[in-house]
PDB file of N, CA and C in Angstrom:
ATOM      1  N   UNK A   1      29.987 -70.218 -36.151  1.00  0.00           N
ATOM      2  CA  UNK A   1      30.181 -71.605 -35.814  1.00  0.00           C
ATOM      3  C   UNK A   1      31.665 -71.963 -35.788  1.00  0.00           C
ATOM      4  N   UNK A   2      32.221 -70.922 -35.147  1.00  0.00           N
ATOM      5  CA  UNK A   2      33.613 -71.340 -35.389  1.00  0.00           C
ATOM      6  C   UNK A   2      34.265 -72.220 -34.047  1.00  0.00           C
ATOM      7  N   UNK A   3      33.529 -72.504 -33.026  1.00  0.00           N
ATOM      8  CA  UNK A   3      33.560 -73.603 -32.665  1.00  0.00           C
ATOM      9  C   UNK A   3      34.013 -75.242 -32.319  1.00  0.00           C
ATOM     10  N   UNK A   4      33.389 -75.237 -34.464  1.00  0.00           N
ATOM     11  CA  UNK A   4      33.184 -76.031 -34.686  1.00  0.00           C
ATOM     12  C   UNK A   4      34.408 -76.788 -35.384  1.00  0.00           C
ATOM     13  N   UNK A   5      35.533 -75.813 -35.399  1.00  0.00           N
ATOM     14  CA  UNK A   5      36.853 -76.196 -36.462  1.00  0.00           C
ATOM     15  C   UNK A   5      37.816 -75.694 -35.617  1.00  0.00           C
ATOM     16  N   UNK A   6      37.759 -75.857 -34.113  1.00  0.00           N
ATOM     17  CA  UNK A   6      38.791 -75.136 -33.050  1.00  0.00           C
ATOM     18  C   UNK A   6      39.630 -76.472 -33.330  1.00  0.00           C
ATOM     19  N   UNK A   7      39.649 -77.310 -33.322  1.00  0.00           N
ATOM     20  CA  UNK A   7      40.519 -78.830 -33.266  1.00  0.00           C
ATOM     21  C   UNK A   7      41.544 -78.461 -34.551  1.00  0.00           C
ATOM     22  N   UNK A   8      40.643 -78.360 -35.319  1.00  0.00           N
ATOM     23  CA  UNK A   8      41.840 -77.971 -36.511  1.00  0.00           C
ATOM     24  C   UNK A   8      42.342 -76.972 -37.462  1.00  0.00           C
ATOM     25  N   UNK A   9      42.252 -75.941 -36.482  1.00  0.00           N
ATOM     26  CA  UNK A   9      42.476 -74.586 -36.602  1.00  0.00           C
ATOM     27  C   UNK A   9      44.452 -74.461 -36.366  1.00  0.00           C
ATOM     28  N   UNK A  10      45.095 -73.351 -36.657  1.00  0.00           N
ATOM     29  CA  UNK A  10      46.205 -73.148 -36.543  1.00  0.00           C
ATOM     30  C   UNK A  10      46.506 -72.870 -35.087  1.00  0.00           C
ATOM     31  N   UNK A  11      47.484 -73.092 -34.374  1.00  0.00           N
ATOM     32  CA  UNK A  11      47.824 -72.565 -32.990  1.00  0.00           C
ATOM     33  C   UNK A  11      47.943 -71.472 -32.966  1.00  0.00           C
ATOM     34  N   UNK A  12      47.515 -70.716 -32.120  1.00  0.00           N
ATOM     35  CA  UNK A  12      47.812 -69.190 -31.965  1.00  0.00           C
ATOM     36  C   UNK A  12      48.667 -68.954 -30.842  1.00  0.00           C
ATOM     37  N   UNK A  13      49.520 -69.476 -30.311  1.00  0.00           N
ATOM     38  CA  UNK A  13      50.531 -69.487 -29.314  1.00  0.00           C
ATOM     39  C   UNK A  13      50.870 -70.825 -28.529  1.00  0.00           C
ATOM     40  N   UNK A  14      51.510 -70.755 -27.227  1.00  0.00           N
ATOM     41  CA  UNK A  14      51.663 -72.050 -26.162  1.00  0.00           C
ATOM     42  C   UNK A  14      51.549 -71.345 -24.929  1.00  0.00           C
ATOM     43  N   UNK A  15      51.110 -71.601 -24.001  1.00  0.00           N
ATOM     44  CA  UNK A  15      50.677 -71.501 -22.600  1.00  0.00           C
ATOM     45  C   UNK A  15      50.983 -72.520 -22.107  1.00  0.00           C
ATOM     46  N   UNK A  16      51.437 -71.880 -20.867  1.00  0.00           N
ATOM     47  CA  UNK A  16      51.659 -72.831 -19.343  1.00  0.00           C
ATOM     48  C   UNK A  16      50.748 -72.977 -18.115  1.00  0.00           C
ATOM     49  N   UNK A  17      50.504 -74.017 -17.842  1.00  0.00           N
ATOM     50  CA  UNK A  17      49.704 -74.240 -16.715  1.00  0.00           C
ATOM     51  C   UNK A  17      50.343 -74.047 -15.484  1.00  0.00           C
ATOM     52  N   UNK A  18      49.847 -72.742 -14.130  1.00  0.00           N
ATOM     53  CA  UNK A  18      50.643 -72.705 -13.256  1.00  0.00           C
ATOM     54  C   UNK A  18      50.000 -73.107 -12.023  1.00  0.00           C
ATOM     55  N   UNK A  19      48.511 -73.205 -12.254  1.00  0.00           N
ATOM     56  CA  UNK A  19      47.946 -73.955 -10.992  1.00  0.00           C
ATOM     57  C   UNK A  19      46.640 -74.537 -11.681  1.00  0.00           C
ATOM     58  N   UNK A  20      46.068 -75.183 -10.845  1.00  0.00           N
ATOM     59  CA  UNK A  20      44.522 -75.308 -10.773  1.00  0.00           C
ATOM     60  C   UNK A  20      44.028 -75.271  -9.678  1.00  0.00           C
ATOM     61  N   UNK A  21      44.188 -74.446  -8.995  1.00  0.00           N
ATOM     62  CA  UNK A  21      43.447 -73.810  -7.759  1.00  0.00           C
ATOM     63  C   UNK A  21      42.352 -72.821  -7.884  1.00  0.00           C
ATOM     64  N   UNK A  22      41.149 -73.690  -8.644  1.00  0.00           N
ATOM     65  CA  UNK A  22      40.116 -73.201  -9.005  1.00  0.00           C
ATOM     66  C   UNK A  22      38.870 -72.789  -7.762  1.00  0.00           C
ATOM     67  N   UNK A  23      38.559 -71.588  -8.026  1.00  0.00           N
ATOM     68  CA  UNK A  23      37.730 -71.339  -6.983  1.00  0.00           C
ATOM     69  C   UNK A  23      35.710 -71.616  -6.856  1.00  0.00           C
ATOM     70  N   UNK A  24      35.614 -71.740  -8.269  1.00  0.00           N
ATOM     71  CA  UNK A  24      34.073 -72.407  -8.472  1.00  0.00           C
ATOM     72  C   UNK A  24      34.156 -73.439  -9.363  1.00  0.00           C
ATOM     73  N   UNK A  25      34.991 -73.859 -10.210  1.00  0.00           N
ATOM     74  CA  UNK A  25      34.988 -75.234 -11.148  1.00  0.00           C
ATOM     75  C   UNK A  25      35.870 -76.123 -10.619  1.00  0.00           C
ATOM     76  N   UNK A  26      35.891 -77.127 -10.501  1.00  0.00           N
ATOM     77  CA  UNK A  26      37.094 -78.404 -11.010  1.00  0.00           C
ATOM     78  C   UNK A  26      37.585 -78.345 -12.159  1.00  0.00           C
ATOM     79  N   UNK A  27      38.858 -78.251 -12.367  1.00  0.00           N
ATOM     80  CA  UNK A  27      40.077 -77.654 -13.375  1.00  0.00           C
ATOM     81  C   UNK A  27      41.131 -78.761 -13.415  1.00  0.00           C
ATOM     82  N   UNK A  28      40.976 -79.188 -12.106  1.00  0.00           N
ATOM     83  CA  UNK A  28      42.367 -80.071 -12.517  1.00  0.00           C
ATOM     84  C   UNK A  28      42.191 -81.793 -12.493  1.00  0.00           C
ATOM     85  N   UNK A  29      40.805 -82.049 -13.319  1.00  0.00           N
ATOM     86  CA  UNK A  29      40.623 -83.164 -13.767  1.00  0.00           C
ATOM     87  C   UNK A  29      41.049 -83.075 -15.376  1.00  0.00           C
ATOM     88  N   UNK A  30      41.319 -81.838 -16.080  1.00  0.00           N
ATOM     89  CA  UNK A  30      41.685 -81.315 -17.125  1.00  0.00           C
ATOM     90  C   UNK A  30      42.716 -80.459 -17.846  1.00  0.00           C
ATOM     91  N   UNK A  31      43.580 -80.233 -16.281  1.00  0.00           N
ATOM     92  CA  UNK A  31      44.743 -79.147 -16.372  1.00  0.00           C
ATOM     93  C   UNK A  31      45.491 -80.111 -16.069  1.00  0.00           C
ATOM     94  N   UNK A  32      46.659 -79.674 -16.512  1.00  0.00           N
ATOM     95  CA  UNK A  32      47.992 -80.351 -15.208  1.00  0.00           C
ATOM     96  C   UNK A  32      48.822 -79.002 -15.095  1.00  0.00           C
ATOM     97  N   UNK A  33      49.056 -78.537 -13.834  1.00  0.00           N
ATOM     98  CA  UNK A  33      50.276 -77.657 -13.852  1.00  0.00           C
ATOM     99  C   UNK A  33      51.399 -78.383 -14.375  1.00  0.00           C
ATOM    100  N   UNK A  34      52.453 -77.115 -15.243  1.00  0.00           N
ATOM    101  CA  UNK A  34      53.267 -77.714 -15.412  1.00  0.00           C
ATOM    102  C   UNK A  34      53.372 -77.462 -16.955  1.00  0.00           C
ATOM    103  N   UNK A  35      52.133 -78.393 -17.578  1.00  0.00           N
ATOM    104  CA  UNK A  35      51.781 -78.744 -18.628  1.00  0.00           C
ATOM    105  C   UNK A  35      51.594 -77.432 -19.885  1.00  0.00           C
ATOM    106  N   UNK A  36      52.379 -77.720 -20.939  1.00  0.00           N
ATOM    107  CA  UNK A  36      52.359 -76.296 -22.122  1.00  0.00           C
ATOM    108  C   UNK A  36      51.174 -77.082 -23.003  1.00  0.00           C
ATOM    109  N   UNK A  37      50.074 -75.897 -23.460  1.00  0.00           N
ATOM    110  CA  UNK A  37      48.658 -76.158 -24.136  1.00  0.00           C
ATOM    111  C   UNK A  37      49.006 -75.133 -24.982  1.00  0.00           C
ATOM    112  N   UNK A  38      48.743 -75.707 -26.159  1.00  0.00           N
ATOM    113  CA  UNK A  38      48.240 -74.897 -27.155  1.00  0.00           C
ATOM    114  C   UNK A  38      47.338 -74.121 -27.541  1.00  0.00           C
ATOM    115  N   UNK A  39      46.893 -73.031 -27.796  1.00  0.00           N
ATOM    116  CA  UNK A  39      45.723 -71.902 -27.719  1.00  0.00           C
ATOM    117  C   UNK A  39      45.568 -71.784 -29.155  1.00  0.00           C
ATOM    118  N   UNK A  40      43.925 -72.573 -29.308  1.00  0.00           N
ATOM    119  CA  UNK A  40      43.161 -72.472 -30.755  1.00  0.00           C
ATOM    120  C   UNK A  40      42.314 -71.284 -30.851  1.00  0.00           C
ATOM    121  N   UNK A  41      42.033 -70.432 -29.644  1.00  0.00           N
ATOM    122  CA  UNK A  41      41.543 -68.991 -29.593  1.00  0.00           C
ATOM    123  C   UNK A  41      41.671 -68.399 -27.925  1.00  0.00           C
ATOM    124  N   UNK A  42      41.724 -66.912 -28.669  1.00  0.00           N
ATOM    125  CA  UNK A  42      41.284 -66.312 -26.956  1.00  0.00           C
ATOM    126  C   UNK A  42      40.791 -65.070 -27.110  1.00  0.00           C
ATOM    127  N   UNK A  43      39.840 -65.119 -26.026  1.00  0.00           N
ATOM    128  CA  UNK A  43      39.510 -63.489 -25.695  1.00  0.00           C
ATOM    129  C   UNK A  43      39.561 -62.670 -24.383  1.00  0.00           C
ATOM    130  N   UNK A  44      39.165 -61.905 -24.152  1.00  0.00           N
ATOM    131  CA  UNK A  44      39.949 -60.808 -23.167  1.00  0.00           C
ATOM    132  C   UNK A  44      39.961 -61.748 -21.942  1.00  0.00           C
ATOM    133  N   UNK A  45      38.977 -62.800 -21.632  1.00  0.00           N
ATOM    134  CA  UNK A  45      38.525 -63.734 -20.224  1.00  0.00           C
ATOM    135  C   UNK A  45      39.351 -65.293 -20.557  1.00  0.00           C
ATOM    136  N   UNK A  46      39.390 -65.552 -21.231  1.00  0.00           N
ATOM    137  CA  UNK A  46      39.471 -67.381 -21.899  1.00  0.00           C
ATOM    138  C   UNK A  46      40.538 -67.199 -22.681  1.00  0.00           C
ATOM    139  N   UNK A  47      41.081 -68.385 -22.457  1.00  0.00           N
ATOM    140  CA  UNK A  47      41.983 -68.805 -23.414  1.00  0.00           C
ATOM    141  C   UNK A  47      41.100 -70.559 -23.908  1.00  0.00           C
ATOM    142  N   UNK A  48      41.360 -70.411 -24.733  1.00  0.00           N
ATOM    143  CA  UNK A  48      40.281 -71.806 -25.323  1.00  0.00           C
ATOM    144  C   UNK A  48      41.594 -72.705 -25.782  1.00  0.00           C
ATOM    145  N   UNK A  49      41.726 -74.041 -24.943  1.00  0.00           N
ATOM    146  CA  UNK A  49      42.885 -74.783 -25.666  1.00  0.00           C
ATOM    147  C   UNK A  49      42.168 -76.335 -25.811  1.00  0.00           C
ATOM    148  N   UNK A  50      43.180 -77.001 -26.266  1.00  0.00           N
ATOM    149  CA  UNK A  50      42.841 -78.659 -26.364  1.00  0.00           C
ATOM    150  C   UNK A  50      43.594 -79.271 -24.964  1.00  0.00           C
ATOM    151  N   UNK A  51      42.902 -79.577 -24.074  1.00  0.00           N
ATOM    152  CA  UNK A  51      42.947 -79.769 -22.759  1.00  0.00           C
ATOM    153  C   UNK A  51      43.473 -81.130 -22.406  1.00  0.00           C
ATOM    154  N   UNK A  52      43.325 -82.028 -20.936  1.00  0.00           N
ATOM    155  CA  UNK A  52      44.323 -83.160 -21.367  1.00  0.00           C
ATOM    156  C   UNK A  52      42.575 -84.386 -21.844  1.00  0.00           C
ATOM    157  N   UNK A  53      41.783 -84.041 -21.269  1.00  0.00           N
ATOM    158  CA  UNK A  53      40.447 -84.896 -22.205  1.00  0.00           C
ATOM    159  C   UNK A  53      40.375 -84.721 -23.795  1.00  0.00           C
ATOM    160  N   UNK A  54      41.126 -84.266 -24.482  1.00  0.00           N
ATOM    161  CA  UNK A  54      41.399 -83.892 -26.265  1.00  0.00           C
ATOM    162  C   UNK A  54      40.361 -83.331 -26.637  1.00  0.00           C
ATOM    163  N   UNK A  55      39.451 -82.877 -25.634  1.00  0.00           N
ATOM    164  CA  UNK A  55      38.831 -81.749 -26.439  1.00  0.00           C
ATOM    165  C   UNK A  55      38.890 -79.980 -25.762  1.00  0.00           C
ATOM    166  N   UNK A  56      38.100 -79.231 -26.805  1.00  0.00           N
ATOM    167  CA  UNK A  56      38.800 -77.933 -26.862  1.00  0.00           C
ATOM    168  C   UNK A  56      38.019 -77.498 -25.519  1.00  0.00           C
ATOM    169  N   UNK A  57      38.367 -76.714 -24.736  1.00  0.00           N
ATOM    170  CA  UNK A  57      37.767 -76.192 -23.420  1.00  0.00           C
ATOM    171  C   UNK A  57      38.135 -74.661 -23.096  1.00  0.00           C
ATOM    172  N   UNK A  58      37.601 -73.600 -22.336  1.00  0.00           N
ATOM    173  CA  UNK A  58      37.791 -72.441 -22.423  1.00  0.00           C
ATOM    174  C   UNK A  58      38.173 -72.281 -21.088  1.00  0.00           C
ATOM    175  N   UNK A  59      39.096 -72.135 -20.614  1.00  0.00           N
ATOM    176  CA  UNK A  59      39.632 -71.702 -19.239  1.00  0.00           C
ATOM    177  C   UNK A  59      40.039 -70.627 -18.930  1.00  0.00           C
ATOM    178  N   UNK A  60      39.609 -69.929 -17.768  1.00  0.00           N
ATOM    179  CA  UNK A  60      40.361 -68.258 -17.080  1.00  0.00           C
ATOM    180  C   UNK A  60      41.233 -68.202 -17.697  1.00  0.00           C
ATOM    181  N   UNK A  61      42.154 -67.182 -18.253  1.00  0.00           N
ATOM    182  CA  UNK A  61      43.565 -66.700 -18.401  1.00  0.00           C
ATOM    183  C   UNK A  61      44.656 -67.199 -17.196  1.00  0.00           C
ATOM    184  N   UNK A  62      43.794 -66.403 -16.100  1.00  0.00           N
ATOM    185  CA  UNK A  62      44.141 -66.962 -14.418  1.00  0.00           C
ATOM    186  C   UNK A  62      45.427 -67.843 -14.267  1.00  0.00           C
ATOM    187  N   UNK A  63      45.186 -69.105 -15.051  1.00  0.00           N
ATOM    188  CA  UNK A  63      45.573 -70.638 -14.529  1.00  0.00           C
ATOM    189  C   UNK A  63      46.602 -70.672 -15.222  1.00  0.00           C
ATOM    190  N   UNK A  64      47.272 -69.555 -16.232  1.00  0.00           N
ATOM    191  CA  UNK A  64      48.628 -69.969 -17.439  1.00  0.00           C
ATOM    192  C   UNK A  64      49.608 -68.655 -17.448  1.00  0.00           C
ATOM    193  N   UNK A  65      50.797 -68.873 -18.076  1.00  0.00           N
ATOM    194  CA  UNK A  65      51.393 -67.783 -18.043  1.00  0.00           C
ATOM    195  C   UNK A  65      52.134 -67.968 -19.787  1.00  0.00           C
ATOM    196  N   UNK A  66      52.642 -67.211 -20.249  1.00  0.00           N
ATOM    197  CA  UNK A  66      53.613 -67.839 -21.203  1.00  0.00           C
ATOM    198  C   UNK A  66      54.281 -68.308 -21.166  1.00  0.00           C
ATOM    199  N   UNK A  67      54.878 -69.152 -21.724  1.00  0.00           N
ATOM    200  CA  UNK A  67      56.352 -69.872 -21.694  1.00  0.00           C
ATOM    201  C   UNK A  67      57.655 -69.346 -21.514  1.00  0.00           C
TER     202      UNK A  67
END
């Protein structure tokens, strides 16, 4: 259920948003290029951050680069 404490979990890095040129979701009602997100987890597909709606969301790797 770890889930359930992603909000107030430690950051595990910062990511950059470099597009939302999503090819099956709408992304950029929730992305902004541009924009550095904080990463409360990730795995080999997702990076899971606190998005610009304030809650936690799991997005492609795809869409960020590092800072």
């Amino acid at each position: 259920m770890i889930h359930l404490t992603w909000r107030e979990r430690e950051t595990i890095k910062k990511v950059k948003c470099v597009h939302t040129n999503a090819k099956k979701y709408i992304v950029n009602n929730v992305l902004t290029e541009g924009h550095v997100y904080d990463v409360k987890n990730e795995t080999e597909e997702f990076y899971y951050i606190i998005d610009n709606s304030g809650k936690v969301g799991g997005f492609y790797k795809e869409y960020f680069v590092d800072p």
